[in-house]
N, C-alpha and C. Protein backbone atom coordinates (compact mmCIF):
# COMPACT_ATOMS: atom_id res chain seq x y z
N UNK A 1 0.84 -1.18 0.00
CA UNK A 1 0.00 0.00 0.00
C UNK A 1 0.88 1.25 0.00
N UNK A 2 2.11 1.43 0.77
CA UNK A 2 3.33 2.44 0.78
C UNK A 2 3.65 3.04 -0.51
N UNK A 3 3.79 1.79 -1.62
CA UNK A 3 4.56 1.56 -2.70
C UNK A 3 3.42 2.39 -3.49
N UNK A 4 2.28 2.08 -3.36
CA UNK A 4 0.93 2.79 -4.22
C UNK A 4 1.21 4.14 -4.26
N UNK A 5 0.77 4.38 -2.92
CA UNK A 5 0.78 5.54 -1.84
C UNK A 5 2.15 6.64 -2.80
N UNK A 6 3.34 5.91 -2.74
CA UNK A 6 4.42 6.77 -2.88
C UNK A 6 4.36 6.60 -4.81
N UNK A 7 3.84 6.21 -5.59
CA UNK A 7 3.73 6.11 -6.92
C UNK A 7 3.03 7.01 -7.76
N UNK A 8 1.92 6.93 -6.83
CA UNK A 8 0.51 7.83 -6.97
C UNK A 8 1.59 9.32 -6.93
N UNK A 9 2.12 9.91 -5.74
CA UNK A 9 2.57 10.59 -5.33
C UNK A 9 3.67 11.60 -6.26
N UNK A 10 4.40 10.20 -6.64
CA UNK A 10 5.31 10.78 -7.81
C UNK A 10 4.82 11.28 -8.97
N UNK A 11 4.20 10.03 -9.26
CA UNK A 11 3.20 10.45 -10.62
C UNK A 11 2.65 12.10 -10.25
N UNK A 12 1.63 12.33 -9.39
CA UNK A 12 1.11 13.33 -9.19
C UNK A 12 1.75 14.72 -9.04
N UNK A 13 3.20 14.82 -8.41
CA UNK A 13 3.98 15.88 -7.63
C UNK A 13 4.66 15.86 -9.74
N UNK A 14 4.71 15.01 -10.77
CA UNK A 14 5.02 15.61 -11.85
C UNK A 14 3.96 16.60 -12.41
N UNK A 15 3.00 15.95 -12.57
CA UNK A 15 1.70 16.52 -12.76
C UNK A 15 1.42 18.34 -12.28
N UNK A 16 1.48 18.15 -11.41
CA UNK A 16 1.46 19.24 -10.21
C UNK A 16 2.43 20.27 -10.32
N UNK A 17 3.79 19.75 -10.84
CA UNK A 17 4.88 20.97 -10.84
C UNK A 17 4.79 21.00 -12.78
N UNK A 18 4.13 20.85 -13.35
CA UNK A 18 3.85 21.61 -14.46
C UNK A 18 2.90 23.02 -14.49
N UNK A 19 2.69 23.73 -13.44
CA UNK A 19 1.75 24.08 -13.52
C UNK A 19 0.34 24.38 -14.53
N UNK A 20 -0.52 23.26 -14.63
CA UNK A 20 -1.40 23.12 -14.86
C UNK A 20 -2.38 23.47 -14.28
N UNK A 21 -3.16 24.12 -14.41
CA UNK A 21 -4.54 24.76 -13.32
C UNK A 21 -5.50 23.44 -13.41
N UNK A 22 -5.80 22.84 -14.59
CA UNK A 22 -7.04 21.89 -14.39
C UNK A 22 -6.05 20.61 -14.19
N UNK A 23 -5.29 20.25 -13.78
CA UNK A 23 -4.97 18.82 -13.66
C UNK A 23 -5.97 18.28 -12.81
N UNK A 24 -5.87 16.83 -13.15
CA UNK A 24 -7.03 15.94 -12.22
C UNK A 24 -6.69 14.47 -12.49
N UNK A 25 -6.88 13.71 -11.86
CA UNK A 25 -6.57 12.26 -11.54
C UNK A 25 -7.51 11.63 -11.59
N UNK A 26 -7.70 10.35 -12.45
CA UNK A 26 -8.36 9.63 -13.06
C UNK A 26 -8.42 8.23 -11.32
N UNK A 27 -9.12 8.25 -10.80
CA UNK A 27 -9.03 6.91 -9.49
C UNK A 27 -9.62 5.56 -9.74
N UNK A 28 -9.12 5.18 -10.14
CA UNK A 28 -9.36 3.43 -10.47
C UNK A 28 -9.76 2.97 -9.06
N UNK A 29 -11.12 1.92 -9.28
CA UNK A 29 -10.81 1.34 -7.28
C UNK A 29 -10.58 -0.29 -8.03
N UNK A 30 -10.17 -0.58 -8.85
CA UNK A 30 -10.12 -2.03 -9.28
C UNK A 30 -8.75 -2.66 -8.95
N UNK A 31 -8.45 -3.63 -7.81
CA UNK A 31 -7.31 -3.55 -7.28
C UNK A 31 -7.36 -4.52 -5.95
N UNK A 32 -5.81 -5.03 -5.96
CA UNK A 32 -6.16 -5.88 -4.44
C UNK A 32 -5.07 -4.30 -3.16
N UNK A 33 -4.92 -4.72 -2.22
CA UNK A 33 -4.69 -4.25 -1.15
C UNK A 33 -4.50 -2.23 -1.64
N UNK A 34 -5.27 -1.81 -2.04
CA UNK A 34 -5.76 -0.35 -2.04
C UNK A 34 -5.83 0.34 -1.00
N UNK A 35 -5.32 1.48 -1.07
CA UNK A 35 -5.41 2.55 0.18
C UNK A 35 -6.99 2.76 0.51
N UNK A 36 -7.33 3.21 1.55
CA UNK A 36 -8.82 3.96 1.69
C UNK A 36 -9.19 4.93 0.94
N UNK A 37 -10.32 4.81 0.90
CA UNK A 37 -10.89 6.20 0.45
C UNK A 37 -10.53 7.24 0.65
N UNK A 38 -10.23 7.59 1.62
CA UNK A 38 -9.87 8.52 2.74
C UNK A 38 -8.57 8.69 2.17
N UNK A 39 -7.72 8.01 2.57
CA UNK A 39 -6.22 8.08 2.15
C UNK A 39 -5.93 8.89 0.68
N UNK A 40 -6.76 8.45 -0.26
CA UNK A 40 -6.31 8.66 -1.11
C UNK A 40 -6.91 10.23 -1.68
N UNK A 41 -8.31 10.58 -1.19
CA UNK A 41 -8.97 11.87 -0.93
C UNK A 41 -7.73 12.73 -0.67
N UNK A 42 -7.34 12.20 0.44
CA UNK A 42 -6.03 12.73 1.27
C UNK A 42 -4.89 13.00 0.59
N UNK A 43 -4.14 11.94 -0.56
CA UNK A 43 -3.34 11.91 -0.92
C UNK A 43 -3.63 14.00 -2.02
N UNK A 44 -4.85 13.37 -2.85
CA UNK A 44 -5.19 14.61 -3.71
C UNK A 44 -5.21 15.90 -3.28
N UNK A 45 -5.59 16.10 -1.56
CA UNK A 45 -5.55 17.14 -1.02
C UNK A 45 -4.00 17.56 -0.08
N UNK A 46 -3.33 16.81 -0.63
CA UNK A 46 -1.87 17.39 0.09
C UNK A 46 -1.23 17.37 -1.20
N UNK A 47 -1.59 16.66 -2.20
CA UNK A 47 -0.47 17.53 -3.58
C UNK A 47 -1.73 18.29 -4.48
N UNK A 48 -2.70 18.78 -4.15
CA UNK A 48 -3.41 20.15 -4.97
C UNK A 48 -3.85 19.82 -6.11
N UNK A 49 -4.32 18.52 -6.03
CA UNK A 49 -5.30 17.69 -6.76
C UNK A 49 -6.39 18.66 -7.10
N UNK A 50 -6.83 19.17 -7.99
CA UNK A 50 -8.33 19.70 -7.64
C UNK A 50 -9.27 19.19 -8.40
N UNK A 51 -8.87 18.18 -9.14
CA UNK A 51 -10.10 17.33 -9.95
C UNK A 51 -9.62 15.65 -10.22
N UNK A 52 -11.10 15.30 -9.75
CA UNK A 52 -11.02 13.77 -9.49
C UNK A 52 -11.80 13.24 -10.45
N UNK A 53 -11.49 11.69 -11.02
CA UNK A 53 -12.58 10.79 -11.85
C UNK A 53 -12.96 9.67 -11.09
N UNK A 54 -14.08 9.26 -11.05
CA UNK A 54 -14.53 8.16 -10.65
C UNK A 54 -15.42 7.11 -11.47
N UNK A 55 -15.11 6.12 -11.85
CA UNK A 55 -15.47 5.28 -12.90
C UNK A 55 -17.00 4.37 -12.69
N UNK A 56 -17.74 4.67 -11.09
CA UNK A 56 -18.82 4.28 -11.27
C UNK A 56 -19.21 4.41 -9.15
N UNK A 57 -20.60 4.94 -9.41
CA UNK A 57 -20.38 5.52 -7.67
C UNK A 57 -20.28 4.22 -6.68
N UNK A 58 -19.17 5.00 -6.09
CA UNK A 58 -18.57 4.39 -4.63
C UNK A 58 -18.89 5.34 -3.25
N UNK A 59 -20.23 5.13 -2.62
CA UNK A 59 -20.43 5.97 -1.06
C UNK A 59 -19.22 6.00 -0.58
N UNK A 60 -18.34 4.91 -0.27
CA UNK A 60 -17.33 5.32 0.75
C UNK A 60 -16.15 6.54 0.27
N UNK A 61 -16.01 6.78 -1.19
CA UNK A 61 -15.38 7.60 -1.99
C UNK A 61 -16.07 8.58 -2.03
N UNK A 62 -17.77 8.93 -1.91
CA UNK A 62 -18.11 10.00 -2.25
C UNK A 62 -18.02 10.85 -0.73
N UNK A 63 -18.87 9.58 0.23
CA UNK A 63 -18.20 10.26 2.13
C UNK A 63 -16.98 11.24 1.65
N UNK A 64 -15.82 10.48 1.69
CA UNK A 64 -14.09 11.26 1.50
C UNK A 64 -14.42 12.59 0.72
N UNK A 65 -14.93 12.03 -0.26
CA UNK A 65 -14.82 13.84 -0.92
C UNK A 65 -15.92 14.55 -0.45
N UNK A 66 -16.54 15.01 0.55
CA UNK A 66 -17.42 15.78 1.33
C UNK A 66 -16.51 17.04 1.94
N UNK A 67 -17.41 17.83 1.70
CA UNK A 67 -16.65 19.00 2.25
C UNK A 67 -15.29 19.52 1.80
N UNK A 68 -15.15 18.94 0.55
CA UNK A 68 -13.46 19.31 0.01
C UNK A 68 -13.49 19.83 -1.12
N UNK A 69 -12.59 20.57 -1.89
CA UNK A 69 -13.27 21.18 -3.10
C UNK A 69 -12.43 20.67 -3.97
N UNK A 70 -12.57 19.30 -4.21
CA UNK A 70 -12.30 18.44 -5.32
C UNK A 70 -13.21 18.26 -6.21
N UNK A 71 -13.20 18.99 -7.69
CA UNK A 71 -13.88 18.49 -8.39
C UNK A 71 -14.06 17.21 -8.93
N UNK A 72 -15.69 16.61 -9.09
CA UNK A 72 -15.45 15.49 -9.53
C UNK A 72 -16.30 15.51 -10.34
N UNK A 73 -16.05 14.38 -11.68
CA UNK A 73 -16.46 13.17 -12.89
C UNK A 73 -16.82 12.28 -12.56
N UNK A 74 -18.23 12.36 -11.97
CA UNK A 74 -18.68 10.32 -11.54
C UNK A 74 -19.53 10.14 -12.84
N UNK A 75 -18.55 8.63 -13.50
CA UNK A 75 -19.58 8.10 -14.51
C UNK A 75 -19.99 6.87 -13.88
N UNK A 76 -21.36 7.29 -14.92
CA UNK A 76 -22.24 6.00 -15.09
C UNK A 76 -21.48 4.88 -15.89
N UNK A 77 -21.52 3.57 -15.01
CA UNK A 77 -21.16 2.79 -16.30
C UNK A 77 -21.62 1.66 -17.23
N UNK A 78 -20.84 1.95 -17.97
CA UNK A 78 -21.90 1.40 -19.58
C UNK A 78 -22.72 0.01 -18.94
N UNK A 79 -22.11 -0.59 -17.63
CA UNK A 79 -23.30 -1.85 -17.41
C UNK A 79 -24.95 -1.05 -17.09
N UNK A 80 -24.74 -0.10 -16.43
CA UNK A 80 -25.81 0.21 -15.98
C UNK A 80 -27.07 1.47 -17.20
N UNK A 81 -26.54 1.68 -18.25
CA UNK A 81 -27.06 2.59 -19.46
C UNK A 81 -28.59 1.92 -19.80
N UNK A 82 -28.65 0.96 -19.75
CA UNK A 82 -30.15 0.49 -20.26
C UNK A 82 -30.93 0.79 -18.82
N UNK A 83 -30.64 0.62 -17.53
CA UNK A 83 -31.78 1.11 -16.63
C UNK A 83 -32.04 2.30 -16.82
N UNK A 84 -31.29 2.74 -17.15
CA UNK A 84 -31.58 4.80 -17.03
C UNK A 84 -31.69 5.17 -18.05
N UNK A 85 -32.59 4.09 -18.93
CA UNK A 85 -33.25 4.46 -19.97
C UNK A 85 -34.88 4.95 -19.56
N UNK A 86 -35.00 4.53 -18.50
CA UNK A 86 -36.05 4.57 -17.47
C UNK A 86 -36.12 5.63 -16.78
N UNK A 87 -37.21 6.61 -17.06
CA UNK A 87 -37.06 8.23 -15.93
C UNK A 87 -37.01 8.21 -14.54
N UNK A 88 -37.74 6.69 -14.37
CA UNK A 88 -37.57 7.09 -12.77
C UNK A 88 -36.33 6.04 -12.32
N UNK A 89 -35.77 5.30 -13.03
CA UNK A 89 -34.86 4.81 -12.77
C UNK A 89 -33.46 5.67 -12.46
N UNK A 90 -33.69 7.00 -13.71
CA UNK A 90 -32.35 7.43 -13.60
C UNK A 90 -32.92 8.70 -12.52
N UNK A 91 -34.12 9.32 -11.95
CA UNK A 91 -34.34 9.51 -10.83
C UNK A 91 -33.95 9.20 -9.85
N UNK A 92 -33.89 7.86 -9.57
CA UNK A 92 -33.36 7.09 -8.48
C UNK A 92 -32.30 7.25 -7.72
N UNK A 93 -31.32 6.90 -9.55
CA UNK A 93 -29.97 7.27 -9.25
C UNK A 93 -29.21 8.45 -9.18
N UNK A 94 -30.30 9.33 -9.51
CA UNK A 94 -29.19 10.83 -9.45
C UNK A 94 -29.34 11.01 -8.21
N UNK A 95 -30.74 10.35 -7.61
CA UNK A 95 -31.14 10.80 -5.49
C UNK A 95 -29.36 9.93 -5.20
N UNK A 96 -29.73 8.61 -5.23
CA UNK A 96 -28.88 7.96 -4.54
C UNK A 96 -27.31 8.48 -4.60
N UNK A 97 -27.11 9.09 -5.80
CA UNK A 97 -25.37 8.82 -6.54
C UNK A 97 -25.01 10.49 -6.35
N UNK A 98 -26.05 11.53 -6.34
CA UNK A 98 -25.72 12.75 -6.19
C UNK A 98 -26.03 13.67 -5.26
N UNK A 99 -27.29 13.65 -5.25
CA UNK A 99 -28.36 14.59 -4.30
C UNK A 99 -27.96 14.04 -2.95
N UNK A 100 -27.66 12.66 -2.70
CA UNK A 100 -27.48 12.60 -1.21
C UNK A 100 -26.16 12.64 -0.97
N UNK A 101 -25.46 13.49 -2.10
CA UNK A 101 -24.10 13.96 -1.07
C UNK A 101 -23.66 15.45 -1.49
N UNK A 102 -24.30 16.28 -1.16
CA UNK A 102 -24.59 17.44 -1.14
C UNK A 102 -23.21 18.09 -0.98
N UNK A 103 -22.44 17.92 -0.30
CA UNK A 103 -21.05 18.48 0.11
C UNK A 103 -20.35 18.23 -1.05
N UNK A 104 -20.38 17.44 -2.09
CA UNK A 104 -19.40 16.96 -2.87
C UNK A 104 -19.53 17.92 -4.19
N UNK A 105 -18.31 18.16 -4.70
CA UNK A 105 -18.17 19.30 -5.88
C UNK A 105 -18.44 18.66 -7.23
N UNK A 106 -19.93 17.64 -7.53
CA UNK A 106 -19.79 17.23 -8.96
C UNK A 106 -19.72 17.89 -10.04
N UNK A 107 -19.02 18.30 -10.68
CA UNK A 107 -18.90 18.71 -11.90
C UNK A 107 -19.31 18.50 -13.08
N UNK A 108 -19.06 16.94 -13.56
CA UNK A 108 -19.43 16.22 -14.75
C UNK A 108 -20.32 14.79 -14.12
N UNK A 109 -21.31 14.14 -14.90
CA UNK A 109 -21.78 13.16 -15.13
C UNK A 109 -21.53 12.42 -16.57
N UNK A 110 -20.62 11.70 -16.42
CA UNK A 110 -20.07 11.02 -17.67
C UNK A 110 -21.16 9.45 -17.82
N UNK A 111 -22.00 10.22 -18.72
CA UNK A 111 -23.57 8.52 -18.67
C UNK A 111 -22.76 7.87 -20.09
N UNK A 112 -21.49 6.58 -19.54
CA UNK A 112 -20.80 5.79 -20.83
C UNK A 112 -19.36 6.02 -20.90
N UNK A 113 -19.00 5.36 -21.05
CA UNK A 113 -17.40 5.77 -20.94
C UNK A 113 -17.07 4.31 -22.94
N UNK A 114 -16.50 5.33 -23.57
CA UNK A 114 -16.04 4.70 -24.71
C UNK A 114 -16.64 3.72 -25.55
N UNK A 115 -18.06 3.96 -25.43
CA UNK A 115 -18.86 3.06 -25.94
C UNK A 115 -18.78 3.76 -27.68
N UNK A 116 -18.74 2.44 -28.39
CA UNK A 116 -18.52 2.85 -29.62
C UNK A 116 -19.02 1.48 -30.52
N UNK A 117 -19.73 1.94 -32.15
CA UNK A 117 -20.47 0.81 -32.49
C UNK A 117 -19.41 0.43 -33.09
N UNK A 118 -18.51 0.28 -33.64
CA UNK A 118 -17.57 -0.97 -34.31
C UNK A 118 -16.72 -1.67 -32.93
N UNK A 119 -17.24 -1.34 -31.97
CA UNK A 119 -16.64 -2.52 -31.04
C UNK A 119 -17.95 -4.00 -30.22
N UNK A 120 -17.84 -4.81 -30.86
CA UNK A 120 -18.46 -5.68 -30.40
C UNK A 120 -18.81 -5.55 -29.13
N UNK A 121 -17.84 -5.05 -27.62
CA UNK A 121 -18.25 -5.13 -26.52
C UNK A 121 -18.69 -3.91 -25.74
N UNK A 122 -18.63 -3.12 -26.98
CA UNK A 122 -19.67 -1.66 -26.66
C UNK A 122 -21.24 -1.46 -27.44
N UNK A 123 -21.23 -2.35 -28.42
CA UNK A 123 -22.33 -2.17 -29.49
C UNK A 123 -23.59 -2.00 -29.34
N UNK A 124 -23.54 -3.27 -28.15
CA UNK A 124 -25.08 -3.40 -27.45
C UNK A 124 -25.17 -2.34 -26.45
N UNK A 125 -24.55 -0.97 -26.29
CA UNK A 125 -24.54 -0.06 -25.21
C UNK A 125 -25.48 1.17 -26.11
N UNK A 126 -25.23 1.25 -27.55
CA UNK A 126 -25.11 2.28 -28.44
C UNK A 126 -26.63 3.61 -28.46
N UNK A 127 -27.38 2.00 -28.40
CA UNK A 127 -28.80 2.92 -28.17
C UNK A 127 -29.14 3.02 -26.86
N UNK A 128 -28.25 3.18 -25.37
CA UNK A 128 -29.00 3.81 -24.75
C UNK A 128 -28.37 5.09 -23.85
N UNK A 129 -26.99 5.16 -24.83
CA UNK A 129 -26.21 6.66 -24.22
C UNK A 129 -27.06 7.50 -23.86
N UNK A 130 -27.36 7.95 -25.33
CA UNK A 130 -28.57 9.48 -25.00
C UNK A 130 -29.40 9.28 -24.46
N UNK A 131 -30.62 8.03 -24.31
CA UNK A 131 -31.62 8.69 -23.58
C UNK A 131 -31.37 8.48 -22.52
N UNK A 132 -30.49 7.38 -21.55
CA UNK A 132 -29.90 7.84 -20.14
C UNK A 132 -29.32 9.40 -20.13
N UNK A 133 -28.61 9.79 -21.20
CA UNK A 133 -27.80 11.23 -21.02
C UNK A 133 -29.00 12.06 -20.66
N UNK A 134 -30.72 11.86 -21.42
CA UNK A 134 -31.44 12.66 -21.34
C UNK A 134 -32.09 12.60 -19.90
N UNK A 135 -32.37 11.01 -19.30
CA UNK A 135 -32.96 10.97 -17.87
C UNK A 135 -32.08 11.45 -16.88
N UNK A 136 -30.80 11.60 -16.98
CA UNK A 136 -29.85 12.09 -16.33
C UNK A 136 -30.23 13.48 -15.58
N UNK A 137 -30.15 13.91 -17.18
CA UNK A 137 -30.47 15.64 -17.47
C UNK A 137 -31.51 16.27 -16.61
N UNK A 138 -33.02 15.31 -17.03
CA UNK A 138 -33.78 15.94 -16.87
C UNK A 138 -34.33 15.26 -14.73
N UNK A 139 -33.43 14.29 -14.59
CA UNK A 139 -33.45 14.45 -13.33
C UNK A 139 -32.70 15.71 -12.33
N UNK A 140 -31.50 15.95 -13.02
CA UNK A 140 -30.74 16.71 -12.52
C UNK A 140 -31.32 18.33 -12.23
N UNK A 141 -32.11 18.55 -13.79
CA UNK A 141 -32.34 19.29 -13.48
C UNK A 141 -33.68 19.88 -12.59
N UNK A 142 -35.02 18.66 -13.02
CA UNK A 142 -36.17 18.54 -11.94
C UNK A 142 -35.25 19.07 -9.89
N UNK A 143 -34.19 18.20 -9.76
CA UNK A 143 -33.94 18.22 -8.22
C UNK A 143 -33.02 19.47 -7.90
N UNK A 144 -32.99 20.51 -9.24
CA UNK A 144 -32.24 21.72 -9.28
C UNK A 144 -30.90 22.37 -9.58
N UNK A 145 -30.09 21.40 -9.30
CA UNK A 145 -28.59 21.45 -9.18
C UNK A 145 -28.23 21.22 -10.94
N UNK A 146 -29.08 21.16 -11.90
CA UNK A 146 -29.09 21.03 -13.76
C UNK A 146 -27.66 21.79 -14.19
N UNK A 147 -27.93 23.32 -13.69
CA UNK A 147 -27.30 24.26 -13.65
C UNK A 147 -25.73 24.31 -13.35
N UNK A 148 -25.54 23.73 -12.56
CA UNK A 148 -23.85 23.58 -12.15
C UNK A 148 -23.43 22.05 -12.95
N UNK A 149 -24.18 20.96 -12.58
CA UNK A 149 -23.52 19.94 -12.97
C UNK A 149 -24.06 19.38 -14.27
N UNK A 150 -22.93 19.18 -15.36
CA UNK A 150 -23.18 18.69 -17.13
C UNK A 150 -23.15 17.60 -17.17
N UNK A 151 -24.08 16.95 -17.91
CA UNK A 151 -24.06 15.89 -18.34
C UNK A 151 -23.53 15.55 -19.65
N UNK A 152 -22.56 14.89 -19.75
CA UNK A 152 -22.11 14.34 -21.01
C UNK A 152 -21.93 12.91 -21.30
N UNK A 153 -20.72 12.10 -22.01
CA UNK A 153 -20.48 10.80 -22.02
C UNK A 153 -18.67 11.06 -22.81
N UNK A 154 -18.11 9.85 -22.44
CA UNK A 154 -16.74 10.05 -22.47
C UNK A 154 -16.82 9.43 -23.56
N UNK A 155 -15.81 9.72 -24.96
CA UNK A 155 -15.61 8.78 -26.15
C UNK A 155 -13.93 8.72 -26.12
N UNK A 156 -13.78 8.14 -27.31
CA UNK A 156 -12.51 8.65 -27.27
C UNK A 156 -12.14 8.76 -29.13
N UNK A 157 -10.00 8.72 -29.23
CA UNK A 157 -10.23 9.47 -30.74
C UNK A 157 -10.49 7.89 -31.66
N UNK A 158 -10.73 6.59 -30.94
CA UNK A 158 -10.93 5.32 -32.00
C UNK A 158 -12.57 5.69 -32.89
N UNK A 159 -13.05 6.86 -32.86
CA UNK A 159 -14.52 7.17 -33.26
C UNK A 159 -14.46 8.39 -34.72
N UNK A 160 -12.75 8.64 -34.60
CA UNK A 160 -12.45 9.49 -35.40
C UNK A 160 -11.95 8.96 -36.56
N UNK A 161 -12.18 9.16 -37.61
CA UNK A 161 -11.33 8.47 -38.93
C UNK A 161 -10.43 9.86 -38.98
N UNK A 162 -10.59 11.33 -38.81
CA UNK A 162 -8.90 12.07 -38.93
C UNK A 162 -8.80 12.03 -37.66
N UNK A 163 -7.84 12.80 -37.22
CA UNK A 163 -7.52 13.50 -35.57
C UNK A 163 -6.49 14.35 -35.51
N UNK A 164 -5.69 14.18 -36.97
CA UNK A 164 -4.40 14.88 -37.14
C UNK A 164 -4.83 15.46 -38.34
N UNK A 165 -4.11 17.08 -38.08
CA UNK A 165 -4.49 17.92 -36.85
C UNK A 165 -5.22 18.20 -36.42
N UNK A 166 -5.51 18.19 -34.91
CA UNK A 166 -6.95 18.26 -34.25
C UNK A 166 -7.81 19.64 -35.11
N UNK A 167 -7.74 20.09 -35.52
CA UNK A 167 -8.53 21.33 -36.14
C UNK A 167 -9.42 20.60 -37.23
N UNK A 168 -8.76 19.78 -37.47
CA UNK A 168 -9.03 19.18 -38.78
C UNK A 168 -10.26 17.74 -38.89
N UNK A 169 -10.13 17.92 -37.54
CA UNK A 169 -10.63 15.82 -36.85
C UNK A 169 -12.03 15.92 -37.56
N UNK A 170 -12.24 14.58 -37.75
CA UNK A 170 -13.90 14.12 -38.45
C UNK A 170 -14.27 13.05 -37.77
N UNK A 171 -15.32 12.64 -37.61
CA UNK A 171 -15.88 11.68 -36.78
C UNK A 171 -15.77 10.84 -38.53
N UNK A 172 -15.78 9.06 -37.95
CA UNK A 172 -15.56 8.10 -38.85
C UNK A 172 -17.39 8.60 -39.46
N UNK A 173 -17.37 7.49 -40.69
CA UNK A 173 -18.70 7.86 -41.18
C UNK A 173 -19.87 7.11 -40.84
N UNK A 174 -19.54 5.70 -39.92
CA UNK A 174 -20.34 4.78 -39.48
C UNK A 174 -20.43 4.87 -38.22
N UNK A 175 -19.91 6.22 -37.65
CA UNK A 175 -20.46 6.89 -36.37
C UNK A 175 -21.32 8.16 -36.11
N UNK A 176 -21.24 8.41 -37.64
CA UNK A 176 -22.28 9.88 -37.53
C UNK A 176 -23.68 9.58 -36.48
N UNK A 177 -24.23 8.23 -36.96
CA UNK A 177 -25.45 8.47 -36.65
C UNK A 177 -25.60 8.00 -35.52
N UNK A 178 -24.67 7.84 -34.67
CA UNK A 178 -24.43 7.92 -33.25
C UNK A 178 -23.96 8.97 -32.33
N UNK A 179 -23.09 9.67 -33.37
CA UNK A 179 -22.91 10.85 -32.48
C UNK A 179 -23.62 12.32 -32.35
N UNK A 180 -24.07 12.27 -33.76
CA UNK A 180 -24.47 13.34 -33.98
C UNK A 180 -25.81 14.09 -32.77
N UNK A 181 -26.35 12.70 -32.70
CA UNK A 181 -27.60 13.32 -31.81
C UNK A 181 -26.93 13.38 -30.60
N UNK A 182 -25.81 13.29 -30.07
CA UNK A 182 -25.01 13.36 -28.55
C UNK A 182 -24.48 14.90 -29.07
N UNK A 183 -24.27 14.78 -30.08
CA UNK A 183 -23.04 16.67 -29.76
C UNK A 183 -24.44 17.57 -30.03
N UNK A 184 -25.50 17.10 -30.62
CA UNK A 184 -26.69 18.31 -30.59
C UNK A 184 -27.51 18.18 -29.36
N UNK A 185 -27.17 17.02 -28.34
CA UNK A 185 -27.64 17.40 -26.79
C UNK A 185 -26.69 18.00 -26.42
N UNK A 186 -25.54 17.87 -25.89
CA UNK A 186 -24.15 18.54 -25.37
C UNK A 186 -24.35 20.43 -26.13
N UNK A 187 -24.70 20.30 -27.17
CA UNK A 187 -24.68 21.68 -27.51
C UNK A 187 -25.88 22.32 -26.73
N UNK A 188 -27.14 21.82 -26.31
CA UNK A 188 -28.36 22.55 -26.70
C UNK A 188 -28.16 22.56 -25.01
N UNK A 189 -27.35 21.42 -23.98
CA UNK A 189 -27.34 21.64 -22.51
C UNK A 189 -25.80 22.42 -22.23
N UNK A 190 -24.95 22.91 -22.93
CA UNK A 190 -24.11 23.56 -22.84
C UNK A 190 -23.22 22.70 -21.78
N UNK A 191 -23.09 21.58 -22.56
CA UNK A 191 -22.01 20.43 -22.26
C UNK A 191 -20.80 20.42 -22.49
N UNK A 192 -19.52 20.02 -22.86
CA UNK A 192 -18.40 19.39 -23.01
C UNK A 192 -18.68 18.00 -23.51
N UNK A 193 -18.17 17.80 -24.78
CA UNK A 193 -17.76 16.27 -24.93
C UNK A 193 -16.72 16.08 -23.73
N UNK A 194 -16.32 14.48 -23.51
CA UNK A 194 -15.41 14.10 -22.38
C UNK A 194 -14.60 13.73 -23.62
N UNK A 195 -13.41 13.64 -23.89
CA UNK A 195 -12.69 12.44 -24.28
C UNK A 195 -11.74 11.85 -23.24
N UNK A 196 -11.43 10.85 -23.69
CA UNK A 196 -10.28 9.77 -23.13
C UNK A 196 -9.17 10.21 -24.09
N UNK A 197 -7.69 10.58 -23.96
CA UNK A 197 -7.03 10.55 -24.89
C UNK A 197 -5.90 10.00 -24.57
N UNK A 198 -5.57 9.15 -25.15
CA UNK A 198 -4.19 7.97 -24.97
C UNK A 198 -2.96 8.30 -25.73
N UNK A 199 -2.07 9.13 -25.09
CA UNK A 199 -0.55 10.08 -25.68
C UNK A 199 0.02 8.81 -25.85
């Protein structure tokens, strides 16, 4: 756990002495002997972490970030996209996953992380990004808080047939009709696409 502890650390204290204003740390909890929640909350708030990801909600992670002004990215993940195709399903979950932790600085709701139709083990995800993105939305915004926290979904550049130079990028052509209706919600809720980008 030391060895984590002091890795994380390094990694981060590079991060950190670039000065970067938005740096933020991506937190995996998939892992055997892992620091606490706590610990690692901890770790972000002694090297000036100010933005966190979380890959699918964890209470004991959301407790830790209470009262701290760590921004966070909790996504939904792609197992769970077909319930919150359901309004009161994704009701449910914005009570359970957001509203009841009031102290916590969410920022983004990422509903999908890299779901994409030429991948067999994203394919069956494809039709229910948006309308979870939309029950998301329109829970978020029914319980008030719409306003501060965006809903989007994370892709990444395997969806792009250019990317070089980014000015230039095109979505492939057997993804138009998947994305298109996501960047005309993201536009019309004054979203951010997420990407994933792998240097």
């Amino acid at each position: 756990m030391a060895l984590i502890l002091l890795l994380l650390a390094m990694v981060v204290n590079v991060l950190v002495f670039t000065d970067a204003q938005s740096v933020g740390v991506c937190y995996g909890e998939l892992g055997v002997r892992l620091p606490s929640q706590q610990d690692v909350v901890n770790l972000y708030i002694t090297n000036g972490i100010p933005r966190m990801r979380i890959y699918a909600p964890n209470p004991a992670t959301l407790r830790a970030l209470g009262g701290t002004n760590i921004e966070l990215i909790l996504d939904v993940p792609n197992g769970s996209l077909q319930s919150l195709t359901d309004p009161n399903t994704a009701t449910t979950w914005v009570r359970n996953n957001v509203l009841n932790y009031p102290n916590v600085k969410f920022r983004y709701i990422s509903v999908g992380n890299e779901v994409d139709p030429n991948k067999e083990e994203t394919r069956g995800f494809v039709g229910f990004v948006l309308p979870a993105m939309r029950n998301v939305q329109n829970a978020l915004r029914a319980a008030g808080p719409a306003n501060r926290i965006k809903v989007s979904t994370a892709t990444y550049t395997g969806l792009l047939k250019l990317s070089y130079p980014p000015s230039e990028g095109v979505f492939d052509d057997n993804v138009i009709g998947y994305i298109r209706p996501i960047i005309a919600f993201l536009v019309e809720n004054g979203s951010p696409m997420l990407a994933n980008i792998y240097p």
